[in-house]
Protein backbone atom coordinates (compact mmCIF):
# COMPACT_ATOMS: atom_id res chain seq x y z
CA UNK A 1 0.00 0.00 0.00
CA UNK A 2 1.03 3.57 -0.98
CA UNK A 3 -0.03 6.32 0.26
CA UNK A 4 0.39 10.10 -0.78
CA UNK A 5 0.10 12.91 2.45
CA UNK A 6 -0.52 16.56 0.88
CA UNK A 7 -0.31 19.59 3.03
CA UNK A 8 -2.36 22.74 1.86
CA UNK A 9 -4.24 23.00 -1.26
CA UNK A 10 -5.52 26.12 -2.41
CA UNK A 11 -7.51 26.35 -6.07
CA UNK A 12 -7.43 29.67 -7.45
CA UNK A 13 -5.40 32.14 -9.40
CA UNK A 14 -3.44 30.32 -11.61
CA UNK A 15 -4.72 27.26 -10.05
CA UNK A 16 -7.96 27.51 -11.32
CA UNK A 17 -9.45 25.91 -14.35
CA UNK A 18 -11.74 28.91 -15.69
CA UNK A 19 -8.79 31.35 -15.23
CA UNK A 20 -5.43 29.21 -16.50
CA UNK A 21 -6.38 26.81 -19.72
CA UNK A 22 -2.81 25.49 -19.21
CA UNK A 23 -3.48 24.27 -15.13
CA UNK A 24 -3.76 20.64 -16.37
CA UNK A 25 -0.36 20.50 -18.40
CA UNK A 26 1.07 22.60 -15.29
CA UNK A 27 0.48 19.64 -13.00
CA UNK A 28 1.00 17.20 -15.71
CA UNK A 29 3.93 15.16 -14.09
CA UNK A 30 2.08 15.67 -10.33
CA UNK A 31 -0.29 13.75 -11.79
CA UNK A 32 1.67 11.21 -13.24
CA UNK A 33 2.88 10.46 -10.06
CA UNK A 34 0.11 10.50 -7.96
CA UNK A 35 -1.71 8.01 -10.22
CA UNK A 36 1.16 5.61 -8.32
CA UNK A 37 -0.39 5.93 -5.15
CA UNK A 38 -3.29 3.67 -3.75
CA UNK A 39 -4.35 6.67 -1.87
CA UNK A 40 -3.80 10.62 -2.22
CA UNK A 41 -4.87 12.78 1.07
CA UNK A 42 -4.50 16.45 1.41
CA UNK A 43 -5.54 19.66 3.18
CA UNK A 44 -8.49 21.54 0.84
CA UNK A 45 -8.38 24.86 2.05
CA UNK A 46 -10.37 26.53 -0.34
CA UNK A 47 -14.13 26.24 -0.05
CA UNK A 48 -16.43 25.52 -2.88
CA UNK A 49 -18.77 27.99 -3.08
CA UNK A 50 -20.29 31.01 -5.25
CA UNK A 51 -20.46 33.33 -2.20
CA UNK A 52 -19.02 36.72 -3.02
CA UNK A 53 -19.27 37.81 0.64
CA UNK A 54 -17.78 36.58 4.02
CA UNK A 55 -19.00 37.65 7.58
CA UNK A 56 -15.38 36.23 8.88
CA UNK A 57 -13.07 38.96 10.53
CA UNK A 58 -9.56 37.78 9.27
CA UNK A 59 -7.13 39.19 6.61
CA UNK A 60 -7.59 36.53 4.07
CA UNK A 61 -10.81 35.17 2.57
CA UNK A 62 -9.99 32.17 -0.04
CA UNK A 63 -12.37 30.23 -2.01
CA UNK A 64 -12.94 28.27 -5.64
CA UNK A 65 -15.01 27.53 -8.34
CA UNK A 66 -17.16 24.44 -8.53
CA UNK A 67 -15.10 23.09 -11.50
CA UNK A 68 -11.63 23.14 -9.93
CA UNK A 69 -13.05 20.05 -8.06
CA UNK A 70 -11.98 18.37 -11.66
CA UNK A 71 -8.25 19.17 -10.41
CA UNK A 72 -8.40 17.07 -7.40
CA UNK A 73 -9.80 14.35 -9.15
CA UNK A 74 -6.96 14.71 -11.88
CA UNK A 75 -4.01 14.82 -9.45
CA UNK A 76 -5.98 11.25 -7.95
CA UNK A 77 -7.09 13.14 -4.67
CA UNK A 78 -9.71 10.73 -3.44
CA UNK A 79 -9.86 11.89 0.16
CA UNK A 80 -9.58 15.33 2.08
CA UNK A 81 -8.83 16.89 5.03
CA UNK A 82 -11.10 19.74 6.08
CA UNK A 83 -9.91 21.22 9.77
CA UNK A 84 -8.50 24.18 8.83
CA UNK A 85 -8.63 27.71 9.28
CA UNK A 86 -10.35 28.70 5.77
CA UNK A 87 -13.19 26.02 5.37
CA UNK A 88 -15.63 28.32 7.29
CA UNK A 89 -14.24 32.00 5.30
CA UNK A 90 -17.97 32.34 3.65
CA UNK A 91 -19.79 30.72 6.61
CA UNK A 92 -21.75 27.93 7.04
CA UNK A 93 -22.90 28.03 3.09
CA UNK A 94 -19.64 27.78 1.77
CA UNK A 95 -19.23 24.90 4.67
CA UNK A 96 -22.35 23.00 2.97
CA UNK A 97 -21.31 24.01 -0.51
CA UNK A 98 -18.33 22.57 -0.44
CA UNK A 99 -19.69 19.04 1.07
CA UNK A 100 -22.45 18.99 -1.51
CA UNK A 101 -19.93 19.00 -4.13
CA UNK A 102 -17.42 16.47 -2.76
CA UNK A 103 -20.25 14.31 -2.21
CA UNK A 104 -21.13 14.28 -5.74
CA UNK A 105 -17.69 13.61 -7.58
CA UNK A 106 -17.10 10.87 -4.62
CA UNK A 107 -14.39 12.83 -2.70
CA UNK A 108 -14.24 11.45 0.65
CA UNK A 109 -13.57 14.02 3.45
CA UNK A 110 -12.93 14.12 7.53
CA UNK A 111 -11.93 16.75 9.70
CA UNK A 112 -15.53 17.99 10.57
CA UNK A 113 -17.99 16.76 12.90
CA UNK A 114 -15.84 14.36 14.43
CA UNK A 115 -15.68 12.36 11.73
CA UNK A 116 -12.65 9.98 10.88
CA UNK A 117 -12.20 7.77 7.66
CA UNK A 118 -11.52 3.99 8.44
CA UNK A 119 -9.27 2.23 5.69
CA UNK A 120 -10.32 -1.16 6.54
CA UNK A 121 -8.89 -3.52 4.76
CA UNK A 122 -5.90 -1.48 5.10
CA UNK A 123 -6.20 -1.03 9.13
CA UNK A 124 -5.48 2.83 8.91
CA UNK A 125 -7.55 5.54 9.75
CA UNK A 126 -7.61 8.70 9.07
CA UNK A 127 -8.71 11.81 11.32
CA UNK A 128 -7.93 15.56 11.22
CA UNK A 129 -8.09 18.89 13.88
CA UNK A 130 -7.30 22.31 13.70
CA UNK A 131 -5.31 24.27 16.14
CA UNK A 132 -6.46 27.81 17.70
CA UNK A 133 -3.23 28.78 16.61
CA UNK A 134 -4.16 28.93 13.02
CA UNK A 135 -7.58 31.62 13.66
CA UNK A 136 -10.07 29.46 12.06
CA UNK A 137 -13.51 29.61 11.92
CA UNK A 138 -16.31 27.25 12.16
CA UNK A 139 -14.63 25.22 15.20
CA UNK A 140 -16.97 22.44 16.25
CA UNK A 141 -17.63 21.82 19.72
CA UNK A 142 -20.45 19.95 22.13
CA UNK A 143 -23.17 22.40 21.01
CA UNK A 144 -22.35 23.03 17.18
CA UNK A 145 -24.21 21.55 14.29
CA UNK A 146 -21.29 21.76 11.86
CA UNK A 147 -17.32 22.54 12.28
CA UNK A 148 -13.73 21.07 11.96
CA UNK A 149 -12.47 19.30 14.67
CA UNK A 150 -10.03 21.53 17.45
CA UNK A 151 -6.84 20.36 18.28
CA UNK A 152 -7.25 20.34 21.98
CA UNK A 153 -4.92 18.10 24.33
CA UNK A 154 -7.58 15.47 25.56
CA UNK A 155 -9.35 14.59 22.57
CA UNK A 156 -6.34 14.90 20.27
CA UNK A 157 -5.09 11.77 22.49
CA UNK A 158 -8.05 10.03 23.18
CA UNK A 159 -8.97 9.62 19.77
CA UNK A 160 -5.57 8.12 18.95
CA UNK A 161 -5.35 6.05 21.51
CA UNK A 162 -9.00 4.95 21.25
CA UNK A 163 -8.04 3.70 17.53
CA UNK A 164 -4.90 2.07 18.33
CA UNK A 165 -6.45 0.10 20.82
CA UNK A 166 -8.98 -1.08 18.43
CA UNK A 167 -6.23 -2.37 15.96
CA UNK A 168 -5.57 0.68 13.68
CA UNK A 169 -2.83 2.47 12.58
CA UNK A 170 -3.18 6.52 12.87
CA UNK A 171 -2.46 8.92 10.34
CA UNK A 172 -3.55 11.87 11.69
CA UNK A 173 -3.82 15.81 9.74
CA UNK A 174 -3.08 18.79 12.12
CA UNK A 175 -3.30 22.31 11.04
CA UNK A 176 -1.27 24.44 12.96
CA UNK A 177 1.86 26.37 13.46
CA UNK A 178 2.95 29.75 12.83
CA UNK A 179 2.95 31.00 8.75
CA UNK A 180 6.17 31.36 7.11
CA UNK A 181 8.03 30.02 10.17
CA UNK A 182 10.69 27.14 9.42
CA UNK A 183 10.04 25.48 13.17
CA UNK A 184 6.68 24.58 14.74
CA UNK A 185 5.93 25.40 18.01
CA UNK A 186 7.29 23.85 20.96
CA UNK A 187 3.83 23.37 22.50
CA UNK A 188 3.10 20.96 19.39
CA UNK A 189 5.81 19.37 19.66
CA UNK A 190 5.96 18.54 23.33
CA UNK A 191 1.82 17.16 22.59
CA UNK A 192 3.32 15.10 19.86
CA UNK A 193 5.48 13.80 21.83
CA UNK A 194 3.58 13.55 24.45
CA UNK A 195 1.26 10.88 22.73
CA UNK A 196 4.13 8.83 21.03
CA UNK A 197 5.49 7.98 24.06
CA UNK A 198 2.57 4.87 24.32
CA UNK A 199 0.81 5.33 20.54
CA UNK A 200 2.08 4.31 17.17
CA UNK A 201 0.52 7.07 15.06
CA UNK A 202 1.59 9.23 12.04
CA UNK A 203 1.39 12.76 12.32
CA UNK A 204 0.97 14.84 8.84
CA UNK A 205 1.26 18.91 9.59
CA UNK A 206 0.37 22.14 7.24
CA UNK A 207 -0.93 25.66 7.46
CA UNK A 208 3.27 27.55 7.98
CA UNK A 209 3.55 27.27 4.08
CA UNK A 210 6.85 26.56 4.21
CA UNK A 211 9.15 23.33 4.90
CA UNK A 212 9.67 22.40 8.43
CA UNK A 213 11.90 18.92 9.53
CA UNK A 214 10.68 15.64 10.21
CA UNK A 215 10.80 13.39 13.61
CA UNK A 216 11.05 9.90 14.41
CA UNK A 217 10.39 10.08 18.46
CA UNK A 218 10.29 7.30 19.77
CA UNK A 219 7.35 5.18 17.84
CA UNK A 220 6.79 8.37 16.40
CA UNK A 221 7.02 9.86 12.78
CA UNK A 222 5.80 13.45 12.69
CA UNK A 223 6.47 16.18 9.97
């Protein structure tokens, strides 16, 4: 089994279909080797939605066109992660928006709601949060409908351990960090390690934008 782990993905500007005719030949060899991987996962940061509008206080709105959905399915992207700070920019209609059309091109997402993905024949699964850190929107908690999953001590370990005790491996998405900073934060790393020290699990990172290291602690491959 192979498995591809993307950090963020953003589909506009010269990203997007409607405004670059050439965004399929740009990513031409991307997709060639995605299409080697049993299974492509990355961070969609950029709703789906024809909202022109946001009520969200923050310096940076982002969102796409329903058609760049094509470009996930071309690079092979079969499943998404959606806790991060920009799935909520146009409010809870971009939030359903964006579902509505995963849903129907058979993009699998978690993230949200507390929801994981289970790989079972492979024995993985797959679950996401989002860190305060990163000013999101949208975060989900006992009384919310709809929202991505916080990265908060407790559950962030729970939920790992929980699934390693039931016989899965974790790969687990975390958006958080500091933008444009080469390091993460010690906090994170100290929870990471925190949790490796009795849990197998993988831990994937995004939202800095730029390259950080990797770790093996322990049992423990973060990065």
């Amino acid at each position: 089994m192979k498995i591809a782990l993307l950090g963020d993905i953003a589909l506009f500007g010269k990203y997007d279909v409607n405004k670059n005719p050439n965004v399929y030949l740009y990513f031409e060899d991307v997709a060639k080797l995605l299409g080697k991987f049993d299974y492509v996962i990355g961070n969609l940061e950029t709703p789906f939605t024809k909202k022109n509008s946001s009520m969200v206080c923050k310096s940076a709105h982002i969102k796409t066109d329903y058609n760049n959905v094509s470009l996930l399915k071309y690079l092979n992207i079969g499943i998404v992660n959606l806790a991060n700070n920009h799935l909520f920019d146009y409010g809870v209609n971009g939030y359903k928006s964006t579902l509505k059309i995963l849903d129907e091109k058979g993009i699998n997402y978690f993230g949200i709601e507390n929801k994981q993905i289970y790989l079972e024949n492979e024995k993985v699964v797959l679950s996401g949060f989002c860190c305060y850190s990163s000013n999101a929107s949208g975060y989900y908690k006992s009384n919310s409908k709809y929202g991505v999953n916080i990265l908060e001590g407790n559950i962030f370990e729970n939920t790992i351990k929980s699934n390693n005790e039931k016989g899965y491996l974790n790969i687990v998405s975390v958006h958080f960090g500091d933008e444009h900073i080469h390091y993460p934060r010690y906090e994170h790393i100290k929870l990471a390690r925190k949790v490796a020290k009795h849990t197998l699990y993988i831990s994937y990172e995004h939202h800095p934008h730029v390259m950080q290291g990797v770790e093996m602690y322990e049992r423990l491959c973060t990065g």
